[in-house]
Protein backbone atom coordinates (compact mmCIF):
# COMPACT_ATOMS: atom_id res chain seq x y z
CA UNK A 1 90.93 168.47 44.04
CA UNK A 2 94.35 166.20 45.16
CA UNK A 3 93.53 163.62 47.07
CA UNK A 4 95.84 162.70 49.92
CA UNK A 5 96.87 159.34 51.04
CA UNK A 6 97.87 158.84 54.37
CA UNK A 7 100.81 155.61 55.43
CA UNK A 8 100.72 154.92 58.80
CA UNK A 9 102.98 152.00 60.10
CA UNK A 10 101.77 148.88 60.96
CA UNK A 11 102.34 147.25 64.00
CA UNK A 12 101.39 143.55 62.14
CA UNK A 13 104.39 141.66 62.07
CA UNK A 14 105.66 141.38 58.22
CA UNK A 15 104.20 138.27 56.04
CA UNK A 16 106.11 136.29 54.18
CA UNK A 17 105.55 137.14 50.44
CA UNK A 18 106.16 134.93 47.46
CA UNK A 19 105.18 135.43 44.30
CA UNK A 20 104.77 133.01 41.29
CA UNK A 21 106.13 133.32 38.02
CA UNK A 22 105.01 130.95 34.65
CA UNK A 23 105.64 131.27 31.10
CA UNK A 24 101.62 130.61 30.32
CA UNK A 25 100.14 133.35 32.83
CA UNK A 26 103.11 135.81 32.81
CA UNK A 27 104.29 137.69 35.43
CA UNK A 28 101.25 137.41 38.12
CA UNK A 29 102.96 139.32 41.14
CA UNK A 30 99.48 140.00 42.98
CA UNK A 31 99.43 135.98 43.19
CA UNK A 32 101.09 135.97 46.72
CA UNK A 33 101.29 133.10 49.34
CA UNK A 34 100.97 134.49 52.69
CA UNK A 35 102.90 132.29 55.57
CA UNK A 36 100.58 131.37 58.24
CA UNK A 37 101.78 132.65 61.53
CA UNK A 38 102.65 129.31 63.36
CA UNK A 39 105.34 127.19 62.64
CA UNK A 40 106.05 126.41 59.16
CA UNK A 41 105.22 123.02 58.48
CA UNK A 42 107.25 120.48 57.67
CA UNK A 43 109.96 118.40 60.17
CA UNK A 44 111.35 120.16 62.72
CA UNK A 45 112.74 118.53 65.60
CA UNK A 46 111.19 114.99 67.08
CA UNK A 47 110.03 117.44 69.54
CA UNK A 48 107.64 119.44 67.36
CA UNK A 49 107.03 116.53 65.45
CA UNK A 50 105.27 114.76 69.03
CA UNK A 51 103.46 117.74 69.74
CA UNK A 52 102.01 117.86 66.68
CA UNK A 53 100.95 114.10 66.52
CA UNK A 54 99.87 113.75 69.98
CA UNK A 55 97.27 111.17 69.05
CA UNK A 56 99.79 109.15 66.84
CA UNK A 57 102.59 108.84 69.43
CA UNK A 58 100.31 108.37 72.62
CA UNK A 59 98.29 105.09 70.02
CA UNK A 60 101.62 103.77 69.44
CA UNK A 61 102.81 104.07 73.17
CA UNK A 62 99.40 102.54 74.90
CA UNK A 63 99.97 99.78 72.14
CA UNK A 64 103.41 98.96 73.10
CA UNK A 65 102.60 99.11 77.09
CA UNK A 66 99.33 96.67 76.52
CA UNK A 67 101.73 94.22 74.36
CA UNK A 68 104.54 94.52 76.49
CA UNK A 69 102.49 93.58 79.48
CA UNK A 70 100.52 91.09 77.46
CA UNK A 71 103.87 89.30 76.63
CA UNK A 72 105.08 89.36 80.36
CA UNK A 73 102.39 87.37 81.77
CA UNK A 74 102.48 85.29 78.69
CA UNK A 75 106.52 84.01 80.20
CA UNK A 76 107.00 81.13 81.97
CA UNK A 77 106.32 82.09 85.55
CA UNK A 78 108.50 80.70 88.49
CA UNK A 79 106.83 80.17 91.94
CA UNK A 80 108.75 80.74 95.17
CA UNK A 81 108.41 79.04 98.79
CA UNK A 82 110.64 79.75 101.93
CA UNK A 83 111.25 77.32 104.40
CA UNK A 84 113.04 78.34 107.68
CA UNK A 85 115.37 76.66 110.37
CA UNK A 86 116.48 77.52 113.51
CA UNK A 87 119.95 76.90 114.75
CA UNK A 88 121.02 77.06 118.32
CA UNK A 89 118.58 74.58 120.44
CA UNK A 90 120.55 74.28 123.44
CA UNK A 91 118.93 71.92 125.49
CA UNK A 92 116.58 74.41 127.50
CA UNK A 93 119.16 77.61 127.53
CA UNK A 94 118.24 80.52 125.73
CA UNK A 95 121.03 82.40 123.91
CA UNK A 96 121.37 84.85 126.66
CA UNK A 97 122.30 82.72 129.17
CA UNK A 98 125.16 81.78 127.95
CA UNK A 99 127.89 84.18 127.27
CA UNK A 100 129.31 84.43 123.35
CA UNK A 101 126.39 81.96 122.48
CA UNK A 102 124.26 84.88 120.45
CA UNK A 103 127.44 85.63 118.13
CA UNK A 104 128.53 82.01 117.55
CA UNK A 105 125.01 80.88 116.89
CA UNK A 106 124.95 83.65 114.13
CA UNK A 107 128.38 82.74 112.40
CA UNK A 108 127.07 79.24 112.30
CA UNK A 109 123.67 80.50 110.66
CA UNK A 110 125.66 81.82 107.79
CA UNK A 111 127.86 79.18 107.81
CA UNK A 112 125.37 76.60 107.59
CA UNK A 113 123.49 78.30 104.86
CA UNK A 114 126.53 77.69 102.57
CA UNK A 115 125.82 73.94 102.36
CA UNK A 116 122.79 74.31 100.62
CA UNK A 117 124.41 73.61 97.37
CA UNK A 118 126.61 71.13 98.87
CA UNK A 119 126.79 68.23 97.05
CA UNK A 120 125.38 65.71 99.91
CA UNK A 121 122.58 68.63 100.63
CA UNK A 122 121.17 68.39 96.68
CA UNK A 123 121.47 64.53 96.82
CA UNK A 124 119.66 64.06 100.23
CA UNK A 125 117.19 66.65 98.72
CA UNK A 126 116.55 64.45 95.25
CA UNK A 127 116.31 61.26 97.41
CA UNK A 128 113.67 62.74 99.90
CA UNK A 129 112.14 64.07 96.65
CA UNK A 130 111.81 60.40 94.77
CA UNK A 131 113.70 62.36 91.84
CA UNK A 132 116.99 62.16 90.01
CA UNK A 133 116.91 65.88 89.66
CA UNK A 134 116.43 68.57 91.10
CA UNK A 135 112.76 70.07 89.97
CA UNK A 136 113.75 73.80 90.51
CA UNK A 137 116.14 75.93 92.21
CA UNK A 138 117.38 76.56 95.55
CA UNK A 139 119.12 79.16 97.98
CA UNK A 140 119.29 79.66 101.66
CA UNK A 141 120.84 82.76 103.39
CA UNK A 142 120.77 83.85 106.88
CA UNK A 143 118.48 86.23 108.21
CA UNK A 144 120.52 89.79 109.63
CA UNK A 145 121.24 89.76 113.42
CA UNK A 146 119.27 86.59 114.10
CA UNK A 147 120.02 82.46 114.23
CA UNK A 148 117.18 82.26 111.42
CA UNK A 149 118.28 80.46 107.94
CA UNK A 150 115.65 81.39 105.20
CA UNK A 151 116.12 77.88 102.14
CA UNK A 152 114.61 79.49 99.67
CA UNK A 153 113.48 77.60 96.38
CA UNK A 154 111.79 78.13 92.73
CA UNK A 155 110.09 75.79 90.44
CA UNK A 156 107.67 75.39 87.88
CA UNK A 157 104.54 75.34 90.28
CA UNK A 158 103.33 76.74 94.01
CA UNK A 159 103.43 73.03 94.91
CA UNK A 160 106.55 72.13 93.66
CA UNK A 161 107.92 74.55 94.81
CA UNK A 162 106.60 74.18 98.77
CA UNK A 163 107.76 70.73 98.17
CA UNK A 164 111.59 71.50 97.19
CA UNK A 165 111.77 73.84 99.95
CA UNK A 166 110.35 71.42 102.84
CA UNK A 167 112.79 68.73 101.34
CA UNK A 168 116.01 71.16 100.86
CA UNK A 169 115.06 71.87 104.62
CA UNK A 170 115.42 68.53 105.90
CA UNK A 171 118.37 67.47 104.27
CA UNK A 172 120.36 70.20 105.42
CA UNK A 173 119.25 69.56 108.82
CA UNK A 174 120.44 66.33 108.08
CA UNK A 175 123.64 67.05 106.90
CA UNK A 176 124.65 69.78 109.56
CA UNK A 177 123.77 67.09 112.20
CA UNK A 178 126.05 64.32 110.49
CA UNK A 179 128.32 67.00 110.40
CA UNK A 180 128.45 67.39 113.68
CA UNK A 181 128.50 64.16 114.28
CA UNK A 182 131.51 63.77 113.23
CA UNK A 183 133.75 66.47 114.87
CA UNK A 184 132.22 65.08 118.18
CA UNK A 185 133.50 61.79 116.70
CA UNK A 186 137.01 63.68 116.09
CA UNK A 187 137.39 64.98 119.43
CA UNK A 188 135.46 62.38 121.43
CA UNK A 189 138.88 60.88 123.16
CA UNK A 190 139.99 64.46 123.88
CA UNK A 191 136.83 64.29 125.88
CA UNK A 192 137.19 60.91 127.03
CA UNK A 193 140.68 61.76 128.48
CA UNK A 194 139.59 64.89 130.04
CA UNK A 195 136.57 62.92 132.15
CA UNK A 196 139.55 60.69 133.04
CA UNK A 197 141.28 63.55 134.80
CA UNK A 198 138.45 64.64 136.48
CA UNK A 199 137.72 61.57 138.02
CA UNK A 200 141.21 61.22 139.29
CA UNK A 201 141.38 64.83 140.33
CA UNK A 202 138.06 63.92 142.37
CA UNK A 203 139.28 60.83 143.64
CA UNK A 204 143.03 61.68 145.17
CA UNK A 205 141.38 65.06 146.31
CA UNK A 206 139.14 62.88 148.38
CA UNK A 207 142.34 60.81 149.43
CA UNK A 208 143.86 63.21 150.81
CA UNK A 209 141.16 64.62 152.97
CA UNK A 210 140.73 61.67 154.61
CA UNK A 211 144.37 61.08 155.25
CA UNK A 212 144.87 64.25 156.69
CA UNK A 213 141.62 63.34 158.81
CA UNK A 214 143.32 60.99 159.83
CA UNK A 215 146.06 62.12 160.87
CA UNK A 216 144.74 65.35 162.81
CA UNK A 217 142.57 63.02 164.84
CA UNK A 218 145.55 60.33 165.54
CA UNK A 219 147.66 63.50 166.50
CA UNK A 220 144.55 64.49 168.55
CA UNK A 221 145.23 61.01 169.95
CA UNK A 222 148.65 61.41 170.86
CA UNK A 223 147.95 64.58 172.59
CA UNK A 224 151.06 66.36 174.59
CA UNK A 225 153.06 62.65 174.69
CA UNK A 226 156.30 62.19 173.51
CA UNK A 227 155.46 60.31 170.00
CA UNK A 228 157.17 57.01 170.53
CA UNK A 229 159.35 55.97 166.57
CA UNK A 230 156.64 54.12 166.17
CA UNK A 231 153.93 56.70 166.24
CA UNK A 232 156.70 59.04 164.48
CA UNK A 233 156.88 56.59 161.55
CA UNK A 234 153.42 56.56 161.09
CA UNK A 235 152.93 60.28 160.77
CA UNK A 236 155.81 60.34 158.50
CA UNK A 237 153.52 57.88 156.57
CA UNK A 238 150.40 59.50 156.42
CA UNK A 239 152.32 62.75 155.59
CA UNK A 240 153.73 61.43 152.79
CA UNK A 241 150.37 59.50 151.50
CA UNK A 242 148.63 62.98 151.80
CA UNK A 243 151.60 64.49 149.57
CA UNK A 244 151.46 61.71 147.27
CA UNK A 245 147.45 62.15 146.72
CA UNK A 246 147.73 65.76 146.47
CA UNK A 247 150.19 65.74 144.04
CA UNK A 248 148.34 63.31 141.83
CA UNK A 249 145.20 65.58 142.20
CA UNK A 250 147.29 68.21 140.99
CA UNK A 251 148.96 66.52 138.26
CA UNK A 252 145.69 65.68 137.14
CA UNK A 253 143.43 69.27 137.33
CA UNK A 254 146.54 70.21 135.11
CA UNK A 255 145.89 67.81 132.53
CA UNK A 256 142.11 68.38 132.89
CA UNK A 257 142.86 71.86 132.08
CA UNK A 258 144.58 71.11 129.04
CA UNK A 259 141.83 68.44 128.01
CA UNK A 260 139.20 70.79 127.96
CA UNK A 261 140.95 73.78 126.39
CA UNK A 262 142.28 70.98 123.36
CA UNK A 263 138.31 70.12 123.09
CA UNK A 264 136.57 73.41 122.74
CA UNK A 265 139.47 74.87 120.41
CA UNK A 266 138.61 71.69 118.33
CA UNK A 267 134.61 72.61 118.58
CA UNK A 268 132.50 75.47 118.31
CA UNK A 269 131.24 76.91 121.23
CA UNK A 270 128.28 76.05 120.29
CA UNK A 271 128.65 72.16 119.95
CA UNK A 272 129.57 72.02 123.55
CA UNK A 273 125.99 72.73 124.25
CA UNK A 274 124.66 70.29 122.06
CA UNK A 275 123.62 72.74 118.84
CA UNK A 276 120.77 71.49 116.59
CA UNK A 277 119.31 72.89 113.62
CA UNK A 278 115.46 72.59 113.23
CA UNK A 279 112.74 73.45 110.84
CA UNK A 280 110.19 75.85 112.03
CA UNK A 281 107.35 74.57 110.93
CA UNK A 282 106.61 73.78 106.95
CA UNK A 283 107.17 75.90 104.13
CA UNK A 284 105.05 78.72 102.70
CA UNK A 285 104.40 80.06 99.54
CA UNK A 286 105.78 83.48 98.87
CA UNK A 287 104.44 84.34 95.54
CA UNK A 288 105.91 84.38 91.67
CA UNK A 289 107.65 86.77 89.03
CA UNK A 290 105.08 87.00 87.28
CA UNK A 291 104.15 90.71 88.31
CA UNK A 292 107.98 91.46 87.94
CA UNK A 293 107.99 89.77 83.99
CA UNK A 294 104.85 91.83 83.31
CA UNK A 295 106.18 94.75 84.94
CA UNK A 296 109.26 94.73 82.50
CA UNK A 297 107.92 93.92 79.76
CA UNK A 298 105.54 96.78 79.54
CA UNK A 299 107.87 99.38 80.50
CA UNK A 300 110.29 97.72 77.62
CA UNK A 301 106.87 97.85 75.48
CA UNK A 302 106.01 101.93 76.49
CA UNK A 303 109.59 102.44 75.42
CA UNK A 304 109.33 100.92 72.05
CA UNK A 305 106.35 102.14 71.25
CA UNK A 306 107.19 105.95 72.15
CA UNK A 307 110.34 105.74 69.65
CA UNK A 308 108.01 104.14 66.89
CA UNK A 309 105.56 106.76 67.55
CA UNK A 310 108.45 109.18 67.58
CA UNK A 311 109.82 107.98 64.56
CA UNK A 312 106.14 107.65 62.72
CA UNK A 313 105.92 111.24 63.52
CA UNK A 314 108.74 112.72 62.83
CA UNK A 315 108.02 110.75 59.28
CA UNK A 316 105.06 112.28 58.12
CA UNK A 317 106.22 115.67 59.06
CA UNK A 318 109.62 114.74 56.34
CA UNK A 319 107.09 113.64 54.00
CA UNK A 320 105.39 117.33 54.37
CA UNK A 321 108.73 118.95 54.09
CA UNK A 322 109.65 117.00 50.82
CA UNK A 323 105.62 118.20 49.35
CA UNK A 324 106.10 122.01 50.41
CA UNK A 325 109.43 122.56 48.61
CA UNK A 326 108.11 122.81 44.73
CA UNK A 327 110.38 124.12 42.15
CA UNK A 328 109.84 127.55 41.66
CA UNK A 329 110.68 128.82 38.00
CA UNK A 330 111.76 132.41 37.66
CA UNK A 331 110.60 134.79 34.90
């Protein structure tokens, strides 16, 4: 009896079949090497190669973030203060009460915050210091809508550093006041001249009142009566002293005028109210870069470890690549 032999078709996706010749076992076709059905193994892509050395590349990785941060707070760390100082004292007026005062005290905020690396500013600072040198750094900016200057300095320690800052802080108060000092010098006989004027504006204006008193109550006097030349030439006189003082008042509230306006184009507004600049209170402490080094430093660590894990990776899977490709010999 035949015996039948049924094919049906497999639904198992074809293996890969090699098979291995040599000259001592012959031809051994049923030797066959079946392809597992993964990826082959061997280097891929750096991407294959990290997924499969998970381990390997996150070791590396962790190992590069702990040195990275290790080496940031292992760098020299600089220590910050912040002193602050208030510009605008006005003798009692607050910056509302006076019209333009808010804006002017602002520009001279910013202004003044330039001269902290003036070269009287950093000598004044070393001499209230006791040093020849300056010990750290320093800055100063204005604080945004306000009259507020923030000096700002750095140095090797938190009390160094609270030190430079109180110092810095008191010679630019110092300087801004000598600098003041002298405009009001500059313009002092503009001012001078216009109190001049003044007091003779004052003083004819108070000349002629009481000539023309005078002379309304001697007219008064004189009533309905034919003036005699006598009383004529004396109201001709006390007409003509009146004119006289009331031009000289005149003469002078013109030159007053032109006094003042001379003086406050030659000031700021500001000066005119007798402007100050004043520490408030003593400098703080406001922390250190430290954080900041560490923080770089292990992100530049996490970085270089991930491409030496990478790399490490993507080595061993070249080095299995290189293994798996044998010479095969033909019959």
């Amino acid at each position: 009896m035949r015996s039948v032999v049924r094919y049906e078709e497999s639904t198992e996706p074809p293996r890969d079949v090699m098979t291995y010749g040599s000259p001592e076992l012959g031809d051994r076709s049923d030797l066959e090497l079946i392809a597992p059905p993964g990826s082959p193994e061997g280097f891929q892509s750096i991407g294959r190669s990290a997924l499969s050395h998970p381990v390997l590349v996150g070791l590396v990785l962790a190992i590069g973030l702990v040195a990275g941060v290790v080496a940031g707070y292992e760098h020299p760390v600089t220590y910050n203060a912040t002193a602050k100082l208030f510009v605008g004292r006005t003798s009692g007026l607050a910056e509302d009460e006076v019209p333009g005062l808010a804006a002017s005290v602002q520009g001279l905020a910013a202004d003044y915050a330039r001269l902290i690396t003036a070269t009287n500013v950093v000598s004044d600072t070393e001499a209230n210091l006791g040093t020849s040198s300056l010990p750290g750094t320093l800055t100063a900016s204005p604080i945004p809508q306000s009259s507020i200057i923030n000096v700002q300095a750095s140095a090797s320690s938190q009390a160094v550093a609270i030190s430079l800052a109180n110092a810095a802080a008191s010679a630019l108060t110092k300087v801004v006041a000598q600098v003041t000092n002298d405009g009001q010098a500059q313009v002092q006989p503009i001012l001078e001249n216009y109190k001049r004027a003044e007091t003779t504006v004052e003083q004819e204006t108070a000349t002629a009142n009481l000539l023309q008193t005078e002379l309304n109550n001697y007219v008064t006097k004189v009533g309905n009566q034919s003036p005699t030349p006598a009383q004529q030439a004396f109201e001709q006189s006390l007409d003509s002293q009146i004119a006289e003082a009331q031009t000289l008042a005149n003469t002078a509230g013109m030159q007053a005028t032109a006094y003042m306006n001379q003086y406050q184009a030659a000031l700021p507004p500001l000066s005119a109210q007798e402007e100050m600049v004043q520490p408030v209170g003593q400098a703080t402490y406001t922390g250190s870069n430290r954080a900041s080094y560490a923080e770089a430093a292990g992100l530049g660590g996490a970085v270089a470890g991930l491409v030496v894990g990478l790399a490490g990776a993507a080595f061993i899977d070249s080095r299995k690549s290189r293994r798996r490709a044998p010479a095969y010999a033909a019959n």
